[in-house]
Protein backbone atom coordinates (compact mmCIF):
# COMPACT_ATOMS: atom_id res chain seq x y z
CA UNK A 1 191.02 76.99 135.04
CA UNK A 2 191.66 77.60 131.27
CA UNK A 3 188.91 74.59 130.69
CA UNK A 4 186.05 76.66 132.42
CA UNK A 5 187.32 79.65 130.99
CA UNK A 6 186.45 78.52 127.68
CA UNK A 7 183.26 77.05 128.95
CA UNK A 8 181.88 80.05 130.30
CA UNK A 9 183.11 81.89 127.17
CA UNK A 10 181.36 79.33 125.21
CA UNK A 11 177.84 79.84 127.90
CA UNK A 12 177.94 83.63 127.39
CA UNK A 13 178.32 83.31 123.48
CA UNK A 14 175.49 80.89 122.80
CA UNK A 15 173.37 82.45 125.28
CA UNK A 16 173.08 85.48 123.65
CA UNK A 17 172.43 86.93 119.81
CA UNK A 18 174.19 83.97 118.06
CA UNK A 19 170.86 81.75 118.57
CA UNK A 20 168.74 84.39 116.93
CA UNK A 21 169.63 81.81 113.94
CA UNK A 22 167.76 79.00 115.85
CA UNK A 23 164.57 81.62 115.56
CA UNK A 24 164.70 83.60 112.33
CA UNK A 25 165.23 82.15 108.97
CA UNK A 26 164.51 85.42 106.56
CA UNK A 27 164.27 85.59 102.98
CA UNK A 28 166.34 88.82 102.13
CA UNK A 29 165.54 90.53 98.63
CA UNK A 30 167.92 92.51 96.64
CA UNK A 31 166.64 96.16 96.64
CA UNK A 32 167.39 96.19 92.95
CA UNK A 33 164.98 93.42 92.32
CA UNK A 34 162.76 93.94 89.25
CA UNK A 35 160.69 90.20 88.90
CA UNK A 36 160.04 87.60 91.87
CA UNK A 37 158.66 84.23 91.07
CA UNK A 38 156.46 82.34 93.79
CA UNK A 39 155.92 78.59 92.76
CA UNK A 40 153.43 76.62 95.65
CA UNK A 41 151.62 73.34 94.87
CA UNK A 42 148.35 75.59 93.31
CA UNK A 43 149.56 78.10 91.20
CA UNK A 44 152.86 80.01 89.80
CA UNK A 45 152.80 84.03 90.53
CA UNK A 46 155.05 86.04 88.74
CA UNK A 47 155.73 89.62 90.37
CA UNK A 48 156.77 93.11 89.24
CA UNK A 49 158.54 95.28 91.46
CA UNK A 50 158.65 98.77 91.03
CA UNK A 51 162.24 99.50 93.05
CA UNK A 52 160.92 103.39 93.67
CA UNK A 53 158.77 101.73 96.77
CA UNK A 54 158.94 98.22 96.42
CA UNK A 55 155.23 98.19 94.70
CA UNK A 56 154.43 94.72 93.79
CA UNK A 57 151.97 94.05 90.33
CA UNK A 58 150.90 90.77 90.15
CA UNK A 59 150.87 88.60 86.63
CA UNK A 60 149.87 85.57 85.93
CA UNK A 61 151.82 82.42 84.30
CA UNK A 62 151.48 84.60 80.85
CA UNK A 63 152.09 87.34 82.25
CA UNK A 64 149.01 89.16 82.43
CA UNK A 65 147.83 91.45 85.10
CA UNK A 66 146.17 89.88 87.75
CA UNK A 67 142.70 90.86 89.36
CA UNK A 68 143.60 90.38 93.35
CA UNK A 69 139.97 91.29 94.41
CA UNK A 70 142.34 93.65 96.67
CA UNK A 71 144.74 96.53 96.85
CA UNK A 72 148.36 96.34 97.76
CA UNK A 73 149.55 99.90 98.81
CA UNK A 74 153.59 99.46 99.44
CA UNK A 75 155.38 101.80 102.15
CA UNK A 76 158.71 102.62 103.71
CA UNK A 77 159.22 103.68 106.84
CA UNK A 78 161.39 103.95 109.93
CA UNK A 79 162.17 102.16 112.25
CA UNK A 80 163.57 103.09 115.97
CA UNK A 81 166.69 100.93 115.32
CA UNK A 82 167.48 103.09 112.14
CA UNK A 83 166.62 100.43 109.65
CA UNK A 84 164.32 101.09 107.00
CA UNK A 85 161.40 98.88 106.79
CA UNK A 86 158.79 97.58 104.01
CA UNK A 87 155.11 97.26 104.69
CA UNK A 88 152.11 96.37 102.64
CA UNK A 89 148.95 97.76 103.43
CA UNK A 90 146.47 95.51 101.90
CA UNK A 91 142.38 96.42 101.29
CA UNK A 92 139.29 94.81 99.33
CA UNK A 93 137.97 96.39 96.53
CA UNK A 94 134.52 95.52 97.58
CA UNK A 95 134.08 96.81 100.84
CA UNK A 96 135.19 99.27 103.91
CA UNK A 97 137.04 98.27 106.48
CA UNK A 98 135.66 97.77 109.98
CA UNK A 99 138.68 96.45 111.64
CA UNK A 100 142.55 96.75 111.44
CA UNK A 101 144.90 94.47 111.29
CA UNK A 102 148.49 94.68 111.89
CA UNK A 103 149.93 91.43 111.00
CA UNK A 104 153.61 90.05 112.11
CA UNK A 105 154.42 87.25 110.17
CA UNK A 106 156.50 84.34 111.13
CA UNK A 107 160.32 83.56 111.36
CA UNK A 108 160.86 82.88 106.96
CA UNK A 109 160.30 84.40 104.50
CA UNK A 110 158.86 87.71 103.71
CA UNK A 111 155.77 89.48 103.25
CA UNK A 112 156.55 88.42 99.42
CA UNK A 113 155.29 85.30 100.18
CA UNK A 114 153.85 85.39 104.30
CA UNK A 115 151.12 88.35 103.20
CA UNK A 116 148.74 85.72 101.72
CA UNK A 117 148.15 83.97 105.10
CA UNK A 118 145.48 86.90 106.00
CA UNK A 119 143.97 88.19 102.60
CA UNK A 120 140.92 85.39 103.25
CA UNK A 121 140.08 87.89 106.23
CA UNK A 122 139.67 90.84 103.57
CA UNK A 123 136.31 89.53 103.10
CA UNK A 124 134.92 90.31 106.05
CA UNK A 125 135.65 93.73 107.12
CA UNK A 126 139.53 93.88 107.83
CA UNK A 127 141.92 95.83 106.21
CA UNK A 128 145.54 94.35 106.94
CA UNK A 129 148.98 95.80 107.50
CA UNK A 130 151.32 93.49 107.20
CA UNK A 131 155.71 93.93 107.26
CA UNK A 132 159.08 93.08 106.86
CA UNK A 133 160.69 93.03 110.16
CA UNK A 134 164.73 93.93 109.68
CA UNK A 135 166.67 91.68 107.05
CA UNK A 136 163.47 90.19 105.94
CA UNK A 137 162.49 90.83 101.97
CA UNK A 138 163.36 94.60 101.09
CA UNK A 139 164.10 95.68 105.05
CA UNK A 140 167.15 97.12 105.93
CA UNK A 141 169.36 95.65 109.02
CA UNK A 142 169.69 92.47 110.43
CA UNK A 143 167.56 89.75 111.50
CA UNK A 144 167.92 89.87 115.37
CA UNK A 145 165.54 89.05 117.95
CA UNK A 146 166.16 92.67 119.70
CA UNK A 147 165.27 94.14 116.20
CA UNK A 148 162.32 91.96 115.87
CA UNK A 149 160.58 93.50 119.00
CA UNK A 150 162.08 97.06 117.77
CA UNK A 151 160.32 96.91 114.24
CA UNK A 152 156.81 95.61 116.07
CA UNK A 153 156.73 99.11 117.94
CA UNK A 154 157.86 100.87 115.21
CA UNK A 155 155.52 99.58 112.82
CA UNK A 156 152.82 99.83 115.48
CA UNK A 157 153.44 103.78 115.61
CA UNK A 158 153.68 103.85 112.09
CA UNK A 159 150.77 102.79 111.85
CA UNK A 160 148.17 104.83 114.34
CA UNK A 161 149.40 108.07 112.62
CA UNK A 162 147.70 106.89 109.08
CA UNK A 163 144.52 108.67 108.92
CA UNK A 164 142.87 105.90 106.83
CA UNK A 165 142.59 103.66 110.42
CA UNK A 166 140.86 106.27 112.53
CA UNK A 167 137.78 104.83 112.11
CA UNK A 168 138.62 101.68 112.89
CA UNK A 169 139.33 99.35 115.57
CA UNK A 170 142.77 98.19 115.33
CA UNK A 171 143.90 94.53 116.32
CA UNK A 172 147.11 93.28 116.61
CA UNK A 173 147.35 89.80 114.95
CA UNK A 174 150.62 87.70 115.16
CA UNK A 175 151.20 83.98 113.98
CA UNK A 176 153.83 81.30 114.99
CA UNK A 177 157.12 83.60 115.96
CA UNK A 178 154.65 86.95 115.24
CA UNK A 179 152.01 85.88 117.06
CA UNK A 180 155.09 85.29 120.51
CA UNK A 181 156.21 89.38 119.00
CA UNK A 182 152.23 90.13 119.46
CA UNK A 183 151.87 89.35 122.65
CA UNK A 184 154.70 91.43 123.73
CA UNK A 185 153.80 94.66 121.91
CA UNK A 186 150.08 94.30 123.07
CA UNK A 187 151.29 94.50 126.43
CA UNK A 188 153.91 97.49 125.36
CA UNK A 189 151.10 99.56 123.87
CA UNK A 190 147.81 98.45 125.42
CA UNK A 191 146.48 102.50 125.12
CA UNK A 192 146.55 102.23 121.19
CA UNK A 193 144.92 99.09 120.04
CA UNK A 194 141.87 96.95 120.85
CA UNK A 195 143.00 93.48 120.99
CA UNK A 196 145.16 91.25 120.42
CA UNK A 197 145.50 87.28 118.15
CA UNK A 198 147.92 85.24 119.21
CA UNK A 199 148.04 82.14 116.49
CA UNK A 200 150.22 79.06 116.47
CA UNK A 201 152.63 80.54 118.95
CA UNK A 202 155.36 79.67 121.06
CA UNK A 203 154.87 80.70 124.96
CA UNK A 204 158.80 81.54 125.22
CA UNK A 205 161.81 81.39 123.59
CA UNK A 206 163.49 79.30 126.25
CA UNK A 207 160.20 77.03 125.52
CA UNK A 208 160.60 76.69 122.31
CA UNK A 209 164.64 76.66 122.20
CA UNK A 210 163.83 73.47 124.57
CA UNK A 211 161.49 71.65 121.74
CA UNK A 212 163.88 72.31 119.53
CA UNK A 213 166.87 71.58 120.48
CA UNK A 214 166.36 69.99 124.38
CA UNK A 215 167.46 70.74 127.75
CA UNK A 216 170.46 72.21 126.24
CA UNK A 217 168.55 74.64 124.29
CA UNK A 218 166.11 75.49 127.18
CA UNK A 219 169.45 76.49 129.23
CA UNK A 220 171.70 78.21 126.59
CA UNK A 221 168.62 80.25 125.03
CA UNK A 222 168.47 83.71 126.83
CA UNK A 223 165.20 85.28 127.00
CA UNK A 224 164.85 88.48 125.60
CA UNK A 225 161.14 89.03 125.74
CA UNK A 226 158.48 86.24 126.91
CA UNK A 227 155.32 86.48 125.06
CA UNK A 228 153.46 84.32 128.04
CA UNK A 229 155.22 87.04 130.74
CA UNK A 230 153.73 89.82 128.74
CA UNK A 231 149.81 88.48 128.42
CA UNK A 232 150.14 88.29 131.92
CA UNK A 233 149.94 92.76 131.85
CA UNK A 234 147.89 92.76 129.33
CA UNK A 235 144.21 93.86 129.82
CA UNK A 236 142.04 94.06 126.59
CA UNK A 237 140.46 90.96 124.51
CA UNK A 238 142.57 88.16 123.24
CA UNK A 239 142.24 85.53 120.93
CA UNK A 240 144.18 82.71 120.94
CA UNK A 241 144.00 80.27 117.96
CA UNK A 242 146.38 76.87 117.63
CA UNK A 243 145.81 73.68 115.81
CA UNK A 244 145.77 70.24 117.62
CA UNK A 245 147.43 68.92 114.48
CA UNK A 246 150.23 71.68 114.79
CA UNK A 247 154.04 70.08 114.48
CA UNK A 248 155.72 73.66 114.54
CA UNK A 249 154.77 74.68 118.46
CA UNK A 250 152.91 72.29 120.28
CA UNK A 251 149.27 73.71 120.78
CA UNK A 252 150.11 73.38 124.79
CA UNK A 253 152.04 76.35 124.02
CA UNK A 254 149.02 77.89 122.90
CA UNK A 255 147.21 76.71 125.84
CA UNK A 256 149.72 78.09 128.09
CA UNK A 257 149.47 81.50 127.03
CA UNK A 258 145.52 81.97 126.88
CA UNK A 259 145.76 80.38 130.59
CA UNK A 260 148.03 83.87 131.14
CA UNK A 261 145.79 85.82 129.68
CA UNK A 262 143.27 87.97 131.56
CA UNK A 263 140.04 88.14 130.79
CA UNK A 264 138.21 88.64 128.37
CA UNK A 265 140.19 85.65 126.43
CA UNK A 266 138.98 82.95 124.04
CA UNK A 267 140.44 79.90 123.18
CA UNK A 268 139.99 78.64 119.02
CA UNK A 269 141.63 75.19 118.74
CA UNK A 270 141.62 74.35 115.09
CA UNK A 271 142.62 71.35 112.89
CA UNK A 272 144.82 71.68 110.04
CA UNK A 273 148.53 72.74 109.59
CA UNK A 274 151.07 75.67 111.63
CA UNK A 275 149.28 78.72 111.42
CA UNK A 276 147.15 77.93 108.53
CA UNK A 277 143.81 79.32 110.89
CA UNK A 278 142.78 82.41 108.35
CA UNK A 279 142.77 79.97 105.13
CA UNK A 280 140.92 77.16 106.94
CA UNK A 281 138.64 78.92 109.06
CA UNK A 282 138.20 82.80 107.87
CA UNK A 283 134.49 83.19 108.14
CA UNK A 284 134.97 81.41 111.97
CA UNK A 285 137.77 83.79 112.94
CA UNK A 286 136.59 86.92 111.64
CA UNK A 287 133.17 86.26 113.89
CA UNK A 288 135.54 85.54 116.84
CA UNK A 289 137.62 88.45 116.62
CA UNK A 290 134.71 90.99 115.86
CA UNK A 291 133.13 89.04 118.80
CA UNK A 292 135.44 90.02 121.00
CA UNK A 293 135.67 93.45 120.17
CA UNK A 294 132.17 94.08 121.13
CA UNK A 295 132.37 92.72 124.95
C-alpha cells in the first residue's frame, strides 16, 4: 500500500508543472542589466540597455552605433497573471507596414537573441511584435506552461489597443514551442486577428513529451493546451511551414496539424534547419502569408 502510495504521489507530481522544465529553457536577464553581448558564427553584437524600458541600442565590435535598417520600439506591459512583460515592436525604416505580426518565439532564450528570426520579413510589408513570455529576458514571473498561454492573450490584447495596427491586418505567427502557443490563441481570439503561422511546431505536448523522452513521457506529460485540438475551432487562414530536414519536431507534426486545420490552409515544407523558414525563405513566405490574406 505504502509502495503505490508513493507511486501515485510520484504520477501526480511529474504529471503536472514540474515538466514545464522538459518545455521551456529561458534565458532570464537581470533588470539592472546595462551591456549584453551576442556572439553567433557571423558576427559579435554588443548591446546597450537603457534599464528605464529595457531599450536596446545596437553597437558594433567597436562599439559604434549600428544602422539596423529598422526600429526597435521597447514596451512594458501587463500581463493577466500579474507579471510584467517586455515586448519589442520592431518596423523598417523604408517602408509602411501592410501586415502585423505578433511573433511568439520558441522555448530559449529571449527576444535578446529570438527577435532576429523575423526581421528578414520587415522587407516586405510586416511590422513585427515580438515578446518575452514570463521569466524569459527582462519578464517578470516564472516560466510555466499555464503562464505561457496567459502572456499570448495578454500580449494579444496588448496589442489590438495600439493605434499604430489599425490599419493593418494582424497575423499571429508562432515558431517551434510559439508556433504550438499560436495555434491555441488563434483559436482563443479568432474575432481579432486574420490568420494564423504555425512554423516548426509540435502538434501536442504529450506528442512531443513522447519524442523526447518516450512512452514514459507521452504518459507522465499532462496536457494543458493542444495546439492540434485548437486548429480544429479555428476558422480563418493558416499557414503551416516545417522543414523536412527539421531534428527539433518531426515535420509529421507539422503535417498533423495543417491536416486539423480547416480550410483555407496551406502547407510550406521547407529545407533547412528548426524554424529557420523567415531567413531561408522570406520573399517565399511573405507571398504566402499575404496570399492567404486575400482569399
Amino acid at each position: 500500500m505504502k509502495l503505490i502510495t508513493i507511486i501515485i504521489s510520484l504520477f501526480s507530481l511529474l504529471s503536472s508543472c514540474s515538466f514545464d522544465s522538459m518545455f521551456l529553457y529561458p534565458t532570464k536577464i537581470p533588470a539592472e542589466a546595462k551591456n549584453i553581448t551576442i556572439n553567433s558564427p557571423d558576427d559579435t553584437i554588443n548591446i546597450k540597455i537603457d534599464s528605464t524600458n529595457f531599450q536596446p541600442y545596437f553597437l558594433d565590435g567597436n562599439k559604434d552605433t549600428l544602422d539596423l535598417g529598422y526600429t526597435i520600439e521597447s514596451v512594458i506591459f501587463k500581463s493577466e497573471n500579474g507579471n510584467m512583460l517586455n515586448g519589442w515592436m520592431m518596423k523598417s525604416k523604408s517602408q509602411n507596414p501592410e501586415t502585423t505580426l505578433l511573433h511568439f518565439h520558441g522555448n530559449a532564450g529571449s527576444i535578446i537573441d529570438q527577435h532576429r528570426s523575423l526581421v528578414p520579413l520587415l522587407d516586405f510589408g510586416f511590422q513585427v511584435f515580438i515578446i518575452d513570455y514570463s521569466g524569459f529576458g527582462f519578464s517578470e514571473g516564472k516560466a510555466t506552461r499555464k503562464n505561457v498561454l496567459i502572456d499570448g492573450n495578454s500580449s494579444l490584447n496588448y496589442l489590438v489597443s495600439r493605434h499604430d495596427i489599425k490599419n493593418t491586418k494582424l497575423v499571429v505567427y508562432g515558431q517551434s514551442l510559439g508556433g504550438h502557443l499560436a495555434a491555441v490563441v488563434a483559436e482563443q481570439n479568432e474575432s481579432k486577428i486574420d490568420g494564423v503561422v504555425i512554423e516548426g511546431a509540435f502538434s501536442s505536448h504529450k506528442a512531443i513529451g513522447k519524442e523526447t523522452a518516450g512512452f514514459f513521457g507521452k504518459v507522465m506529460v499532462k496536457e494543458i493546451y493542444s495546439g492540434v485540438s485548437s486548429i480544429q475551432e479555428f476558422n480563418k487562414p493558416v499557414l503551416v511551414i516545417h522543414s523536412n530536414e527539421d531534428e527539433t519536431v518531426p515535420i509529421s507534426m507539422g503535417r498533423e496539424i495543417y491536416e486539423s486545420a480547416n480550410d483555407p490552409k496551406m502547407f510550406y515544407e521547407i529545407d533547412g534547419c528548426h524554424i529557420c523558414g523567415p531567413s531561408l525563405y522570406a520573399k517565399e513566405i511573405a507571398e504566402k502569408i499575404k496570399g492567404m490574406l486575400k482569399r
